[in-house]
Protein backbone atom coordinates (compact mmCIF):
# COMPACT_ATOMS: atom_id res chain seq x y z
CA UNK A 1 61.30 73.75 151.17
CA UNK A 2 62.42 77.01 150.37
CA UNK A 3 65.44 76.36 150.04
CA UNK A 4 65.02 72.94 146.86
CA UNK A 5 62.49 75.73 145.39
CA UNK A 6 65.44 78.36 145.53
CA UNK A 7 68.21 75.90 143.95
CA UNK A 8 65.88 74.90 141.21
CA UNK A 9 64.79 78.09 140.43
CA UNK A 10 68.59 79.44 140.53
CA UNK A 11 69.71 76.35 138.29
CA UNK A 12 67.22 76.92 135.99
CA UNK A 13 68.31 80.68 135.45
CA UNK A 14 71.94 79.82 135.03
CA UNK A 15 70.71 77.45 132.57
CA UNK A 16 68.94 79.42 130.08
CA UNK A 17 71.52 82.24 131.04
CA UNK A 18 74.57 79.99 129.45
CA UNK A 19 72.36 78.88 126.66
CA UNK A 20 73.61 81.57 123.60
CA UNK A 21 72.05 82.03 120.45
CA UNK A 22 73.53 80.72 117.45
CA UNK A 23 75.81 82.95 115.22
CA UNK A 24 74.35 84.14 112.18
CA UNK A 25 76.65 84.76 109.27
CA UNK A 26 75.37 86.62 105.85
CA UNK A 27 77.01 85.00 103.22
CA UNK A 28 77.36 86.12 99.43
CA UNK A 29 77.76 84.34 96.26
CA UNK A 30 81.21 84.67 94.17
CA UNK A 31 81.07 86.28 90.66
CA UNK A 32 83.71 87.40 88.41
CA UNK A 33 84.96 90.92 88.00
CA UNK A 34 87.71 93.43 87.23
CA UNK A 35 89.54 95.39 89.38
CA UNK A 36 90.17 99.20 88.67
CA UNK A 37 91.87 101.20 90.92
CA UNK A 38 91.82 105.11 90.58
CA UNK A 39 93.48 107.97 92.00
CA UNK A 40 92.78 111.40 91.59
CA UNK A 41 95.27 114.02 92.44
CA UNK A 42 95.10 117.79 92.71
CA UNK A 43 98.25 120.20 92.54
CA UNK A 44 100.93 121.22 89.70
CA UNK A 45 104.03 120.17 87.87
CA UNK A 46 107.03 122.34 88.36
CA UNK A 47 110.04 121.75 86.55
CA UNK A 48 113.22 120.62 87.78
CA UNK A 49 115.16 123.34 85.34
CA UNK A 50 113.81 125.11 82.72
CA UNK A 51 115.35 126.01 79.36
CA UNK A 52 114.88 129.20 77.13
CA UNK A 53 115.36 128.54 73.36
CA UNK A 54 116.35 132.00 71.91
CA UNK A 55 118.08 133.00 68.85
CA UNK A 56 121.32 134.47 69.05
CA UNK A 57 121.17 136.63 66.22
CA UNK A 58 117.69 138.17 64.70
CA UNK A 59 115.78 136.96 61.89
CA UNK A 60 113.27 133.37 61.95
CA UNK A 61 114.36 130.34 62.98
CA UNK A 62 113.97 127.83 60.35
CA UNK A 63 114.97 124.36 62.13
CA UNK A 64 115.73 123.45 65.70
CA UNK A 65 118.30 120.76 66.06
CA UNK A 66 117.25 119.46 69.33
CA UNK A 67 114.41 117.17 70.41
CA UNK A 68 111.61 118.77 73.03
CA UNK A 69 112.63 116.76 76.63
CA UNK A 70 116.25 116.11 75.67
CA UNK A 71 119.34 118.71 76.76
């Protein structure tokens, strides 16, 4: 007797222990957007080679020939 009220009582346990709940899943309705991406950066520009511009013989320079960027 002990022994069919063990069984029953062990088959019932693995029963409801195999029984899992159901996944839930959170869904979220599509919209439309647009996509900006952004970086900010800290720190400084040093140049490669730097250039004086310096008059070879006193007095005020009137025109400069060349173009700012371009050797």
């Amino acid at each position: 007797m002990i022994f069919l009220g063990l069984s029953g009582w062990l088959g019932y346990y693995f029963y409801k222990k195999s029984k899992t709940d159901p996944v839930v899943y959170k869904t979220e309705k599509p919209f439309t957007t647009s996509i900006t991406k952004k970086t900010v950066a800290t720190g400084s520009i040093i140049p490669r080679r730097e250039v004086q511009i310096k008059s070879q013989v006193s007095g005020i320079v009137e025109e400069l020939y060349a173009e700012p960027g371009k050797l």
